[in-house]
PDB file of N, CA and C in Angstrom:
ATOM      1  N   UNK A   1      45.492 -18.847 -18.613  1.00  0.00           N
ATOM      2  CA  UNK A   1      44.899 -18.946 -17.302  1.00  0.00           C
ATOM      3  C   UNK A   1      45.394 -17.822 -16.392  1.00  0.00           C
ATOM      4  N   UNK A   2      46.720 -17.635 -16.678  1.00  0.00           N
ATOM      5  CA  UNK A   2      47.414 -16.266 -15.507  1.00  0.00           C
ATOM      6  C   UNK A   2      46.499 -15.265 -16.211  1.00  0.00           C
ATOM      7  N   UNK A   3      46.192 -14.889 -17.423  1.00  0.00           N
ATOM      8  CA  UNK A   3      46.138 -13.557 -17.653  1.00  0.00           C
ATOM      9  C   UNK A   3      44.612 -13.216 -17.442  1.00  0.00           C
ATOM     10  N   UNK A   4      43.325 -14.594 -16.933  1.00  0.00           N
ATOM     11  CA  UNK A   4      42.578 -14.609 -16.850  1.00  0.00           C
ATOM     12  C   UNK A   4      42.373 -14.267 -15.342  1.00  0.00           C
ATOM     13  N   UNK A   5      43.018 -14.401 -14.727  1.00  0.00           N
ATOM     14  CA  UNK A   5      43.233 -14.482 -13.049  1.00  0.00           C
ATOM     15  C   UNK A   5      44.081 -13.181 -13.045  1.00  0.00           C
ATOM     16  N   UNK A   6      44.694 -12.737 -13.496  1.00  0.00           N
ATOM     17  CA  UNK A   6      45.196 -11.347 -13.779  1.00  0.00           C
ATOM     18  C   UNK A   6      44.096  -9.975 -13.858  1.00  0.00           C
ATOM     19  N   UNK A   7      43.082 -10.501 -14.659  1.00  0.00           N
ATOM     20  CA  UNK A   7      42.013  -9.833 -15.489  1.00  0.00           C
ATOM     21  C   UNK A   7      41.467  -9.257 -13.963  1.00  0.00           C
ATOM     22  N   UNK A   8      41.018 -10.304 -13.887  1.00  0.00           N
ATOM     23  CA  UNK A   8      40.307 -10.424 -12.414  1.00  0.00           C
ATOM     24  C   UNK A   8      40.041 -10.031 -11.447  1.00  0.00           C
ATOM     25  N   UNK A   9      41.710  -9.942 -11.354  1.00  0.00           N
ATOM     26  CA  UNK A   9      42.527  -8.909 -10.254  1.00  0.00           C
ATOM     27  C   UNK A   9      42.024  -7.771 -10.581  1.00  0.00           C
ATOM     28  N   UNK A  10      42.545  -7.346 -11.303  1.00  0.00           N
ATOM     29  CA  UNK A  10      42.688  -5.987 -11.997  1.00  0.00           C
ATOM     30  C   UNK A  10      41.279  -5.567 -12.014  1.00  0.00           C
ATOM     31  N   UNK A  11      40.228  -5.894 -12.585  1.00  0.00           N
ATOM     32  CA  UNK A  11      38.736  -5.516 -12.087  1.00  0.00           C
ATOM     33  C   UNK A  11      38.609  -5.548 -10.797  1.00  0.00           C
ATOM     34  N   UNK A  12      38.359  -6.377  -9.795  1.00  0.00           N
ATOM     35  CA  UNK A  12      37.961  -6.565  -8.733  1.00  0.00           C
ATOM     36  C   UNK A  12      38.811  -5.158  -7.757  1.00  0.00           C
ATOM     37  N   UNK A  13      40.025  -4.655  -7.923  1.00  0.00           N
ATOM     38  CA  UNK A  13      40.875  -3.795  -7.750  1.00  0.00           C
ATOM     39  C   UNK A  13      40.128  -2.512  -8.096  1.00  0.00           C
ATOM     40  N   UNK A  14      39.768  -2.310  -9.276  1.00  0.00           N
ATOM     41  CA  UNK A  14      39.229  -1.072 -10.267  1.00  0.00           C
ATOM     42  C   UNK A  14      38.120  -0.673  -9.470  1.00  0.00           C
ATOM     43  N   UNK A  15      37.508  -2.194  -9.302  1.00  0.00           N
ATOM     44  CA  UNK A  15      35.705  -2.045  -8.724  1.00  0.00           C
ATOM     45  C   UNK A  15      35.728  -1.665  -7.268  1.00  0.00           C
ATOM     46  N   UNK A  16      37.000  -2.179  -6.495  1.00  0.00           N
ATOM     47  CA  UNK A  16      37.206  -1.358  -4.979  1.00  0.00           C
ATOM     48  C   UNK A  16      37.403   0.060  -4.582  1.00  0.00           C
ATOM     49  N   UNK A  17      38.427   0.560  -5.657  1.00  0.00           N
ATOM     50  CA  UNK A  17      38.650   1.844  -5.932  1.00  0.00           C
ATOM     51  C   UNK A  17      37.592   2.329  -6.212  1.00  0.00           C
ATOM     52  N   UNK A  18      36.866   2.379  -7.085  1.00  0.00           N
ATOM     53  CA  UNK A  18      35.491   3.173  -7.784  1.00  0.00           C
ATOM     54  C   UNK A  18      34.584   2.826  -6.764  1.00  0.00           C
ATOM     55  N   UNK A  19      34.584   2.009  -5.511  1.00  0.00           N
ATOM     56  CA  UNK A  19      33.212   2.152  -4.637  1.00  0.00           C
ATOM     57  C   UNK A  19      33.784   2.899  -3.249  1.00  0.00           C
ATOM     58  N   UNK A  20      34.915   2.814  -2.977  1.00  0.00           N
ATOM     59  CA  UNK A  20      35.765   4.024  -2.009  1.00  0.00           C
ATOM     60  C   UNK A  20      35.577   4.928  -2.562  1.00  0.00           C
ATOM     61  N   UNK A  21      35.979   5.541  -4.016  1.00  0.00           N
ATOM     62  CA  UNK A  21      35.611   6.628  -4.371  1.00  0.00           C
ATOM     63  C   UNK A  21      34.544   7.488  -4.253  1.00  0.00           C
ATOM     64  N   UNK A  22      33.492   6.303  -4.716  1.00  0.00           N
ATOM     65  CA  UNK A  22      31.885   7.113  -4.223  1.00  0.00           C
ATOM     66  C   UNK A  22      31.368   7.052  -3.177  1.00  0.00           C
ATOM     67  N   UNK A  23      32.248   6.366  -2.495  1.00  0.00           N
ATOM     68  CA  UNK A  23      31.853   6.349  -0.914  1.00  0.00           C
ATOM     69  C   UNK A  23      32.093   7.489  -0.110  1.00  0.00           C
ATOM     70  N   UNK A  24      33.412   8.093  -0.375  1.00  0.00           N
ATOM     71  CA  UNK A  24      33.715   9.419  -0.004  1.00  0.00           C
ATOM     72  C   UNK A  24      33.249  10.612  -0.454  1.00  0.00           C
ATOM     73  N   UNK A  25      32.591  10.471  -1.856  1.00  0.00           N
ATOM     74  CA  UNK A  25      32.243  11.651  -2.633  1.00  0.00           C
ATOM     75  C   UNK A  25      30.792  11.588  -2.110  1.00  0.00           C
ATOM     76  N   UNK A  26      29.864  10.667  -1.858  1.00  0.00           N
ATOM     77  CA  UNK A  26      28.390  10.614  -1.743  1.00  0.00           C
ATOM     78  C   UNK A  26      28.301  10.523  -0.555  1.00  0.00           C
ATOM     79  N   UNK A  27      28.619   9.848   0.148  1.00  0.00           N
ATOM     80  CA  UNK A  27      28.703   9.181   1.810  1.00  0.00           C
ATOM     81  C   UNK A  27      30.166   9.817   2.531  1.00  0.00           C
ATOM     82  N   UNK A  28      29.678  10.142   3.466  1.00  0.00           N
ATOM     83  CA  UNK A  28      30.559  10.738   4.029  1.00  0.00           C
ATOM     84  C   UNK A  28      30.741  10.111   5.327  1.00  0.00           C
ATOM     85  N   UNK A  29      30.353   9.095   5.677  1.00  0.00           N
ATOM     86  CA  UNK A  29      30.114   8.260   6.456  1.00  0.00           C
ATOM     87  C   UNK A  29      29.920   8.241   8.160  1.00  0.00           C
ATOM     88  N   UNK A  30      28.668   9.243   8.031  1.00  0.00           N
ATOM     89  CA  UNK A  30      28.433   9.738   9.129  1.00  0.00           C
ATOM     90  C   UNK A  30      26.928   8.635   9.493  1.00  0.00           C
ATOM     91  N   UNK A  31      26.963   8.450  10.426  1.00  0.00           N
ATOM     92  CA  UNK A  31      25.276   8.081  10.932  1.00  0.00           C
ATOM     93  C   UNK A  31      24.604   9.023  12.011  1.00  0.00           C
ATOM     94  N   UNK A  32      23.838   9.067  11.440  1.00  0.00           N
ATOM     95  CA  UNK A  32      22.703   9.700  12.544  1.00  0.00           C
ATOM     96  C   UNK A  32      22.655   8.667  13.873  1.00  0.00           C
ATOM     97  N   UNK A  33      22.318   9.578  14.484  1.00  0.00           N
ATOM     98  CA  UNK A  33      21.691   8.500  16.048  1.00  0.00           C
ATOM     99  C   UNK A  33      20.701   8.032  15.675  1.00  0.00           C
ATOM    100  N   UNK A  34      20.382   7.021  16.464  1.00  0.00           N
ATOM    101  CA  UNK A  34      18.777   6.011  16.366  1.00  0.00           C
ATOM    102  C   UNK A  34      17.874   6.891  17.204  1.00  0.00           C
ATOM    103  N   UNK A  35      16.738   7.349  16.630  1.00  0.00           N
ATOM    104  CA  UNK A  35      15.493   7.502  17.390  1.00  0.00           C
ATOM    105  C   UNK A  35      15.743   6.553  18.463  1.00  0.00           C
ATOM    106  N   UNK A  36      15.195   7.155  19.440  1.00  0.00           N
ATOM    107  CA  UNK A  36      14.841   6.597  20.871  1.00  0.00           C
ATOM    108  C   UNK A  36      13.515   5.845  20.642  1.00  0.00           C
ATOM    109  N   UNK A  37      13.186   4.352  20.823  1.00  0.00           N
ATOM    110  CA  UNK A  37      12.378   3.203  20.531  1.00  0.00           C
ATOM    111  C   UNK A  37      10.699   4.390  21.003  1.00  0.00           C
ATOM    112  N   UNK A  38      10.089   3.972  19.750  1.00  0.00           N
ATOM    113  CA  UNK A  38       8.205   4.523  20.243  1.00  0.00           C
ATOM    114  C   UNK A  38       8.330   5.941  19.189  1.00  0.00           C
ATOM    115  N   UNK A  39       9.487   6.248  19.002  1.00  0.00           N
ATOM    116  CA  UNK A  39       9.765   7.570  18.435  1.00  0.00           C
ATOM    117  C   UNK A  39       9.824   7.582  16.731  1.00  0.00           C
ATOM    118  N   UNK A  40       8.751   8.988  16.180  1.00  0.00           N
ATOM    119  CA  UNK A  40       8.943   8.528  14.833  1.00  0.00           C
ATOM    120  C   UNK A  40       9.350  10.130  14.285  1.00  0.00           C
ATOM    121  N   UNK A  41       9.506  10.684  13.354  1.00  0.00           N
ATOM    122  CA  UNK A  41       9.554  11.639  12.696  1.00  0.00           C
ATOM    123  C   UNK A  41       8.746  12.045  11.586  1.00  0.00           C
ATOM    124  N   UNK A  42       7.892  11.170  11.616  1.00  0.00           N
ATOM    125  CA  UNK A  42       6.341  11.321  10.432  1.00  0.00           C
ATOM    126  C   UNK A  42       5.787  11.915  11.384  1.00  0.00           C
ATOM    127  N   UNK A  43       4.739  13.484  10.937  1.00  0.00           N
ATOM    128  CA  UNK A  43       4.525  14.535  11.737  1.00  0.00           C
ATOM    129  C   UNK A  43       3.472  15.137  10.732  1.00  0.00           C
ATOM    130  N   UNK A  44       2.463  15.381  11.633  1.00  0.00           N
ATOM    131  CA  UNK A  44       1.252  15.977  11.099  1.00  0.00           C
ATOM    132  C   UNK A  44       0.925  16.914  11.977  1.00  0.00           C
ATOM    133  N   UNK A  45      -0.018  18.738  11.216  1.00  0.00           N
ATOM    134  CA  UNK A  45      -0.630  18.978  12.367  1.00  0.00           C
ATOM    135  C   UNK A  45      -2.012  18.315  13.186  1.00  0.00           C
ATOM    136  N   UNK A  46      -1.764  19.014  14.487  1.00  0.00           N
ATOM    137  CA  UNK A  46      -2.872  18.767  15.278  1.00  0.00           C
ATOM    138  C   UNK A  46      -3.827  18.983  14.654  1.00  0.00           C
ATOM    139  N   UNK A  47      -4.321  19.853  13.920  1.00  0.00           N
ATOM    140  CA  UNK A  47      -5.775  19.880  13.332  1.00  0.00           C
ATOM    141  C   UNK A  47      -5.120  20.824  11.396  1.00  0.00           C
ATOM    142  N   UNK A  48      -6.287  20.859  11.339  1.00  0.00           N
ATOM    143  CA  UNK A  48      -6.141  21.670   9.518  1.00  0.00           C
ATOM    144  C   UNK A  48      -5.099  20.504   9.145  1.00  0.00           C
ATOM    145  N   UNK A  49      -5.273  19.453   8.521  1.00  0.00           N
ATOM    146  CA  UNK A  49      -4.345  19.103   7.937  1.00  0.00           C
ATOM    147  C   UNK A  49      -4.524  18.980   6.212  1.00  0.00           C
ATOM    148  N   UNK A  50      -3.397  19.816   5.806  1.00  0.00           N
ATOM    149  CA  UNK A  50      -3.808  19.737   4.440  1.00  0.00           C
ATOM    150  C   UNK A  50      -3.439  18.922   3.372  1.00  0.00           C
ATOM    151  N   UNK A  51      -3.399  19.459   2.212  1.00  0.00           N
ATOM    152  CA  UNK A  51      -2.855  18.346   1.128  1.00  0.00           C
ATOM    153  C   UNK A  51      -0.953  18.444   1.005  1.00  0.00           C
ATOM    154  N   UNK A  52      -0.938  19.365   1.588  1.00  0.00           N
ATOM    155  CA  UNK A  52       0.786  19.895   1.522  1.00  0.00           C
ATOM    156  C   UNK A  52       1.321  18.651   2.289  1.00  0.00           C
ATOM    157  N   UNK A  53       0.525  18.688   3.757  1.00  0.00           N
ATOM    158  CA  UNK A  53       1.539  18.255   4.675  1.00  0.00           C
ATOM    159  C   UNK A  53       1.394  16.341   4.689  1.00  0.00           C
ATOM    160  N   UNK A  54      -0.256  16.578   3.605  1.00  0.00           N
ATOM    161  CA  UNK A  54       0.111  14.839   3.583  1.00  0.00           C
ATOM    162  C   UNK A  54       1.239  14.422   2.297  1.00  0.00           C
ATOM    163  N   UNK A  55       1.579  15.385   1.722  1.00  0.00           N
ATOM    164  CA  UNK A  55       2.344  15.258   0.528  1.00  0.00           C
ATOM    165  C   UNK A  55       3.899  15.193   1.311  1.00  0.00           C
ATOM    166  N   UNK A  56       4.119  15.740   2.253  1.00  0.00           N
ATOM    167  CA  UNK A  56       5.298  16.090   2.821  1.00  0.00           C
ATOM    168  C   UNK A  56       6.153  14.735   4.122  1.00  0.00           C
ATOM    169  N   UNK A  57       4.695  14.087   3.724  1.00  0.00           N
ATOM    170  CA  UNK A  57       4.894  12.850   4.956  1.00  0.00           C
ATOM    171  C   UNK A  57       6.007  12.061   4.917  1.00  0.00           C
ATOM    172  N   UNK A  58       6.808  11.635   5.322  1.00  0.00           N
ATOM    173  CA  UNK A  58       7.842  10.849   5.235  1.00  0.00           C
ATOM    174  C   UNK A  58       7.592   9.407   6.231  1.00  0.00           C
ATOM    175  N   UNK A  59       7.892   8.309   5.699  1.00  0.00           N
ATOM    176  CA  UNK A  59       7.911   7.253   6.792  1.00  0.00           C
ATOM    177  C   UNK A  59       9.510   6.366   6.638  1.00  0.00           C
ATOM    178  N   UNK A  60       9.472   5.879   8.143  1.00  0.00           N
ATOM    179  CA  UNK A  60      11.006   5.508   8.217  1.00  0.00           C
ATOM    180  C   UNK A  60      10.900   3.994   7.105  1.00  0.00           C
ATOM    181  N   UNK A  61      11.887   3.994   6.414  1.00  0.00           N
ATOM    182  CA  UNK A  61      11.886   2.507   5.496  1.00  0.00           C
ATOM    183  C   UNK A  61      12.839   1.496   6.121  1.00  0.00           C
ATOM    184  N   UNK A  62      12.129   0.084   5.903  1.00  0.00           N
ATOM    185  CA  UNK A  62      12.348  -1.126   6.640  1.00  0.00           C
ATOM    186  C   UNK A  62      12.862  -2.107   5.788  1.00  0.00           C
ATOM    187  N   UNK A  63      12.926  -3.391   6.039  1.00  0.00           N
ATOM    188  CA  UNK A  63      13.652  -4.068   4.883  1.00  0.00           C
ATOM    189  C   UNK A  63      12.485  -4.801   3.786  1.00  0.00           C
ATOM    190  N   UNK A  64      11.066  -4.550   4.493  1.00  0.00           N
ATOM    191  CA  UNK A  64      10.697  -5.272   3.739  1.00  0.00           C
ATOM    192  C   UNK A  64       9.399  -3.473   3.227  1.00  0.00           C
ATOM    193  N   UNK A  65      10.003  -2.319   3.421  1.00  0.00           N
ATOM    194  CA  UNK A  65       8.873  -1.174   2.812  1.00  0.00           C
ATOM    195  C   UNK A  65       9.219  -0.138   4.131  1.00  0.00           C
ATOM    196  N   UNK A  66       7.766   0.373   4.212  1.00  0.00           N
ATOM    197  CA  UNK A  66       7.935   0.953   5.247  1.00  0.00           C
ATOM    198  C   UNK A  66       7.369   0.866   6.512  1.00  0.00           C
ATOM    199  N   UNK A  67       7.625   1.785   7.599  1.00  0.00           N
ATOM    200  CA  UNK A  67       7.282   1.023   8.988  1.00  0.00           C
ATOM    201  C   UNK A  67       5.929   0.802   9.270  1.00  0.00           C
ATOM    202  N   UNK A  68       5.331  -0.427   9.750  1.00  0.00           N
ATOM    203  CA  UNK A  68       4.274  -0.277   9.646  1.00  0.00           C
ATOM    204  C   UNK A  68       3.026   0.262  10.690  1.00  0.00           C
ATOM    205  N   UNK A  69       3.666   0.638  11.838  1.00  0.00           N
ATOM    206  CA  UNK A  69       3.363   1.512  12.991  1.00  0.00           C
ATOM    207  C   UNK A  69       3.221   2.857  12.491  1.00  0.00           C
ATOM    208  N   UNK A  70       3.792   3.152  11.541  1.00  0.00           N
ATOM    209  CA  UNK A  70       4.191   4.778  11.240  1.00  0.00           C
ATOM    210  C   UNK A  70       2.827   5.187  10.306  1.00  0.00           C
ATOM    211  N   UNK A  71       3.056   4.470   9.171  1.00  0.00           N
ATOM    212  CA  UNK A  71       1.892   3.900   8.171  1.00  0.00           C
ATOM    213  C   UNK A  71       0.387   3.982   8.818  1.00  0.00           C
ATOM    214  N   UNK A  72       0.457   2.924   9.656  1.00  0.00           N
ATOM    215  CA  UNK A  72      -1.052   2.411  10.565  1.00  0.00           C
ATOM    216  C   UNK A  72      -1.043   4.148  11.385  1.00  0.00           C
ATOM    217  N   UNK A  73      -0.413   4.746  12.047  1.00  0.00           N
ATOM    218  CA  UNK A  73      -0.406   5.959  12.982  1.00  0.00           C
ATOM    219  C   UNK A  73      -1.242   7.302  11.652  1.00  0.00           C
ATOM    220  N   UNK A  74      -0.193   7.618  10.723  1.00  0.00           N
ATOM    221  CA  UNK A  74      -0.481   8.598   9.626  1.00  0.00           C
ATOM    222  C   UNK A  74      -2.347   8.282   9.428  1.00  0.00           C
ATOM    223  N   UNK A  75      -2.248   7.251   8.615  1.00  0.00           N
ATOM    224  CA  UNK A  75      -3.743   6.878   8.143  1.00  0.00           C
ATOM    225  C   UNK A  75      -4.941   6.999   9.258  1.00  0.00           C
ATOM    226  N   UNK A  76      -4.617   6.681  11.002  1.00  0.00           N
ATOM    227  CA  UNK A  76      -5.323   6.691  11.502  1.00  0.00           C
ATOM    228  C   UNK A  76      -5.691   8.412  11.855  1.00  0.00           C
ATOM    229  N   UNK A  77      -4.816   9.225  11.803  1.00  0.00           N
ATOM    230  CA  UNK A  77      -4.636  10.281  11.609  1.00  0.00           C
ATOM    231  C   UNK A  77      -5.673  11.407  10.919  1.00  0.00           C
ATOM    232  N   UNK A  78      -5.074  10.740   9.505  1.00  0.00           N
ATOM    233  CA  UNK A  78      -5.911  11.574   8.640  1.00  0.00           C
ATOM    234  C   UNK A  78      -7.135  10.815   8.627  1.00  0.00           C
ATOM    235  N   UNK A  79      -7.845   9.347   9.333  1.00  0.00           N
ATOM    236  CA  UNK A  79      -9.222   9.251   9.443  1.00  0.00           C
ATOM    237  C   UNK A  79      -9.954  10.014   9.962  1.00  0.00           C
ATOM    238  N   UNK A  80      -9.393  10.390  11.328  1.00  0.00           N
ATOM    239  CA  UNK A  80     -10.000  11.505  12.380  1.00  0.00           C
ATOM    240  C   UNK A  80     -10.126  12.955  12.007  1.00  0.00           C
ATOM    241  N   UNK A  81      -9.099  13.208  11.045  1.00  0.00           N
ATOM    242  CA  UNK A  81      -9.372  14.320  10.461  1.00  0.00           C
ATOM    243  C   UNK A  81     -10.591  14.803   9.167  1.00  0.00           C
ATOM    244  N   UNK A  82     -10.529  13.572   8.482  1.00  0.00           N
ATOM    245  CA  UNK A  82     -11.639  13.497   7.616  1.00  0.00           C
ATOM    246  C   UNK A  82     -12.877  13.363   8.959  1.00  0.00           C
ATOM    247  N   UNK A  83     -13.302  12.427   9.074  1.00  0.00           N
ATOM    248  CA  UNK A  83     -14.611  12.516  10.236  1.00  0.00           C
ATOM    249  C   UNK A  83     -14.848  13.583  10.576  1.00  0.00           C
ATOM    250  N   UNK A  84     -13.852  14.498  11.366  1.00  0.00           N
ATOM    251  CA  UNK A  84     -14.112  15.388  11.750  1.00  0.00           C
ATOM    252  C   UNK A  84     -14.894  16.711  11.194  1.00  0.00           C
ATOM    253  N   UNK A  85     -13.980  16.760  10.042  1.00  0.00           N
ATOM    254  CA  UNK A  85     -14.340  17.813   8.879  1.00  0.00           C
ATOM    255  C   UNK A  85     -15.684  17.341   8.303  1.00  0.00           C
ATOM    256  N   UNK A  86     -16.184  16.109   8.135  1.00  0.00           N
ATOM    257  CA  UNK A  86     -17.620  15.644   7.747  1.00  0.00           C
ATOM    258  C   UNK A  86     -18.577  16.165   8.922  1.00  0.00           C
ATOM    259  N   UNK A  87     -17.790  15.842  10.155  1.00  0.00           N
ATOM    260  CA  UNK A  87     -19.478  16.405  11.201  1.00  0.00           C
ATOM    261  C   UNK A  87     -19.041  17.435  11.285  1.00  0.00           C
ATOM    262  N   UNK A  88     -18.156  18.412  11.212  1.00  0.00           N
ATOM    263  CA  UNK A  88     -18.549  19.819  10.793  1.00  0.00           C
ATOM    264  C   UNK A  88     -19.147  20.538   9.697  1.00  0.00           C
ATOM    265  N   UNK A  89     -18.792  19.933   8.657  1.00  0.00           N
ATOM    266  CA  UNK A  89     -19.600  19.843   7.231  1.00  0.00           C
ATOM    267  C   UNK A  89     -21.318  20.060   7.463  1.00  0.00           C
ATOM    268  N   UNK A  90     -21.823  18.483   8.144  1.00  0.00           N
ATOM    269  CA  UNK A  90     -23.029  17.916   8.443  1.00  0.00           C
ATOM    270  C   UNK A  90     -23.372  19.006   9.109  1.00  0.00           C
ATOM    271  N   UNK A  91     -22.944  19.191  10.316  1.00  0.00           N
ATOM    272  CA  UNK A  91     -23.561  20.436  10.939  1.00  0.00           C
ATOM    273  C   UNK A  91     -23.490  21.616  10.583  1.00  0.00           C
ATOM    274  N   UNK A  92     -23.036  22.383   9.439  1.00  0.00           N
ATOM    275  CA  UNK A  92     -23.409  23.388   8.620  1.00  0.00           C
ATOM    276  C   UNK A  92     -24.635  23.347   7.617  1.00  0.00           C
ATOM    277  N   UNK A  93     -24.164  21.974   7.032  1.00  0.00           N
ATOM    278  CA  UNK A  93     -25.506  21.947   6.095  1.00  0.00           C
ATOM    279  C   UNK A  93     -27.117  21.629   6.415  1.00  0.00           C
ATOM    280  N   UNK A  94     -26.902  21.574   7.848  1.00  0.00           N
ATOM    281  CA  UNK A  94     -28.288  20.855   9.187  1.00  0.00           C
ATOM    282  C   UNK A  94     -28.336  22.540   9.509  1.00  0.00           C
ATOM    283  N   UNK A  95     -27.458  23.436   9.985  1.00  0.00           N
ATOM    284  CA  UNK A  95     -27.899  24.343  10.262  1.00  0.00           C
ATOM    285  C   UNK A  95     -28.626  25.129   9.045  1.00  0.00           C
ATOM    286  N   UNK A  96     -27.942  25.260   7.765  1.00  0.00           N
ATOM    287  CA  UNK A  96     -28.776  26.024   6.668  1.00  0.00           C
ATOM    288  C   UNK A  96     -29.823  25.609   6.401  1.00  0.00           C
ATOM    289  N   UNK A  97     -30.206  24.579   6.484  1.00  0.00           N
ATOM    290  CA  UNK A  97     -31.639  24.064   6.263  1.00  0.00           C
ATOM    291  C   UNK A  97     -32.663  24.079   6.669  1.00  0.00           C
ATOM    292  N   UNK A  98     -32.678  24.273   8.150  1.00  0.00           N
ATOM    293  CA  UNK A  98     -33.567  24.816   9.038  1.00  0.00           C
ATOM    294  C   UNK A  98     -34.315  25.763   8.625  1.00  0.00           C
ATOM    295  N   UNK A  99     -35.777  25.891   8.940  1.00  0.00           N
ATOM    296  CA  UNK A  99     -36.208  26.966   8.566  1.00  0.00           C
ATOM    297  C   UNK A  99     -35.860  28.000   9.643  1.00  0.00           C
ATOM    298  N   UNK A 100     -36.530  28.934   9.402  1.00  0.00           N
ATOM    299  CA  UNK A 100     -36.258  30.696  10.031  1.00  0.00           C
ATOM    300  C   UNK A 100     -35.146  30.480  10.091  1.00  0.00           C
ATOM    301  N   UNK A 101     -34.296  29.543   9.715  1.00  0.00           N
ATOM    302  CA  UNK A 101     -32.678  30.513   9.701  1.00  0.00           C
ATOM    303  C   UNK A 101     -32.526  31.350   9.094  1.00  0.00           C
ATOM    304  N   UNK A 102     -31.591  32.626  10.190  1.00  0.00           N
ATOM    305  CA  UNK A 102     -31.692  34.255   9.957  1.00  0.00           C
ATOM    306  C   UNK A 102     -30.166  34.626   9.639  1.00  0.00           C
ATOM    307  N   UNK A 103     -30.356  33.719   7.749  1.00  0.00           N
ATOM    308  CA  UNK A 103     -29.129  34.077   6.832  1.00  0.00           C
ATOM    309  C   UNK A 103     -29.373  34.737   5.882  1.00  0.00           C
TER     310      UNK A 103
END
């Protein structure tokens, strides 16, 4: 029974050491400041938005995924940007079609 309660020790000891260890080697145990509340760091441009920068998107993660303001904001985003690019689209392919257009 001692040497089982010994054991024990001796792991639970090992397993403190080895998570201080990587605590200092990985974590350095700094925190960032908190965004100021309304504030996000998921960032798109104002217009041209391409495949890079939706690839590049980051959203802040929560306990249960990610935020869902940030999420709902991005998507509404790139809706307006698609639309947009369609009625500019539309109105290129309305202008070529016309007759006497002098192309």
């Amino acid at each position: 029974m001692v040497t089982a309660l010994l054991y024990l020790l001796v792991m639970a000891f090992v397993g403190a050491m080895l998570f201080l260890a990587a605590s200092a080697v990985f974590g350095r145990s700094e925190e960032l400041a908190p965004l100021p509340p309304g504030t996000t760091l998921t960032a798109l441009p104002a217009e041209g938005v391409t495949g890079a920068d939706v690839e590049a998107l980051r959203f802040q993660q929560t306990l249960r995924g990610y935020k869902a303001s940030e999420v709902d904001w991005a998507l509404s985003r790139l809706g307006r940007e698609i639309d947009s690019l369609r009625e500019q689209l539309a109105a290129v392919e309305a202008a070529s079609e016309r007759p006497g257009d002098a192309s």
